[in-house]
Each structure stands twice: as C-alpha cells, then as structure tokens.
Protein backbone atom coordinates (compact mmCIF):
# COMPACT_ATOMS: atom_id res chain seq x y z
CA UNK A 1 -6.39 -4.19 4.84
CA UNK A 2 -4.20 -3.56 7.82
CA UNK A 3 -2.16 -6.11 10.11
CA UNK A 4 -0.02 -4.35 12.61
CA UNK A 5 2.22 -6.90 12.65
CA UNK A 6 3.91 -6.87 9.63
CA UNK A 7 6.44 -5.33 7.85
CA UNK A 8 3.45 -3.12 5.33
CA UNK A 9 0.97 -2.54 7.77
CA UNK A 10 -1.37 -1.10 5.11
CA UNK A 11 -2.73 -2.61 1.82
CA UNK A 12 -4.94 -0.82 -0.66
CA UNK A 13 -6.95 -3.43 -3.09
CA UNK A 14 -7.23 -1.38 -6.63
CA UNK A 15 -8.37 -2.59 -10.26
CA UNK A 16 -5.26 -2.36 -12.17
CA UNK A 17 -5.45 0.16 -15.00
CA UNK A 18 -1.83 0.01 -15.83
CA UNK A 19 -0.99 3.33 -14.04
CA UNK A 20 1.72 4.12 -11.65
CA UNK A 21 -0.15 3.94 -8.05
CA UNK A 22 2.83 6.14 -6.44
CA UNK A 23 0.54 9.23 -5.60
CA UNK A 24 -2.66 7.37 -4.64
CA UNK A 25 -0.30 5.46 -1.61
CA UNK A 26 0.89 8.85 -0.66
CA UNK A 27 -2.51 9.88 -0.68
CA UNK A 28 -3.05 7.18 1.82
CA UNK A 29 -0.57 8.51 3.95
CA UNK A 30 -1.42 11.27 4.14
CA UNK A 31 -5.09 10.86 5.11
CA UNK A 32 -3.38 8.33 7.80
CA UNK A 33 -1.04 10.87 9.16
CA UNK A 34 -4.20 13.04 9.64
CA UNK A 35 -6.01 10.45 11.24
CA UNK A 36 -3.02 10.01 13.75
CA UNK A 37 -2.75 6.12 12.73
CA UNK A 38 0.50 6.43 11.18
CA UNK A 39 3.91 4.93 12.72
CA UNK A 40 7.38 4.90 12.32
CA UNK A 41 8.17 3.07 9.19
CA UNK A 42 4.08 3.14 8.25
CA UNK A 43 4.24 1.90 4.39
CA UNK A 44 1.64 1.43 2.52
CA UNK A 45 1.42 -0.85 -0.75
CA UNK A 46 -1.42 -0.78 -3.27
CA UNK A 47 -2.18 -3.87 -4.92
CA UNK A 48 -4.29 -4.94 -8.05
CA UNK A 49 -7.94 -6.24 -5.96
CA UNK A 50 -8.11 -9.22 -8.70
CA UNK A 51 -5.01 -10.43 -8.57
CA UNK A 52 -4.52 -10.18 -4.86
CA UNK A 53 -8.26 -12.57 -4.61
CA UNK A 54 -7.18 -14.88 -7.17
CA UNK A 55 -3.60 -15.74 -5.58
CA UNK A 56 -5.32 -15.87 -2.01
CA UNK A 57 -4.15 -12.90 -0.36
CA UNK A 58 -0.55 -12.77 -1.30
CA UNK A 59 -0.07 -8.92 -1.52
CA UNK A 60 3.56 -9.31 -2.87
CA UNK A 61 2.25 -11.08 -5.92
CA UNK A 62 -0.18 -8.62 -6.72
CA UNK A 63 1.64 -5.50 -5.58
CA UNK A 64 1.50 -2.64 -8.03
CA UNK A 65 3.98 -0.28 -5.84
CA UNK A 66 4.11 1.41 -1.81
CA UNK A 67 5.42 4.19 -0.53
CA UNK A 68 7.16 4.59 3.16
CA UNK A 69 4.52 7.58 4.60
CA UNK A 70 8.16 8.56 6.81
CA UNK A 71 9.94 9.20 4.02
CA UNK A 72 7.68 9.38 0.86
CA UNK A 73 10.25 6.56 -0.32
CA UNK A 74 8.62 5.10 -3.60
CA UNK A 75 9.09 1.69 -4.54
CA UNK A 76 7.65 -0.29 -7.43
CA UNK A 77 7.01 -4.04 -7.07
C-alpha cells in the first residue's frame, strides 16, 4: 500500500512467521530506489496481512518492523 502523504509512505502486507522482516523492507527499497520512486525520508514498514485486515487498516498495530531506504535505519515495532 502506498499514501504519499504520510509519514511511511510504503506498507508491505506479510503472513507473520515470527521472523525479523528487516532485510525483506530493505529489499523493498531497494527495488524502489531502482524504480526511481523513492524520496527523501522513503520508509517502508512491513506488517503482518492478518492482523493489519482484522484491526481495519491500522498498520501501527500490525507492524512487524521498517526500515528508512535513506539511511537503512532499522526499527522494530
């Protein structure tokens, strides 16, 4: 999902297996930075798919971790 607007423009639905997402978001930005879609400040934050449907969208609540694609910052929920 992506809303320009806000603060994490980019959110990646997953099913949660219990693993770290870290390298999978910087995955993301990297594929973004190719694709020339990347800001200052891009971030992107992968969340668990079922919990983000069953809370109605609220990506904090289901976060599993992001990473800042600027500075390959990590941070976990």
């Amino acid at each position: 999902m992506y809303d320009r607007d806000a603060a994490v423009k980019w959110t990646i639905g997953v099913k949660d297996d219990g693993s770290k997402r870290f390298g999978y978001a910087s995955f993301i930005c990297l594929r973004l930075s190719e694709l020339g879609v990347t800001e200052d400040n891009t971030v992107v934050r992968i969340v668990d798919i079922s919990r983000f449907r069953s809370s109605g969208g609220d990506a904090r609540e289901a976060s599993l971790g992001g990473v800042s694609c600027e500075t390959d910052q990590q941070w976990d929920p």
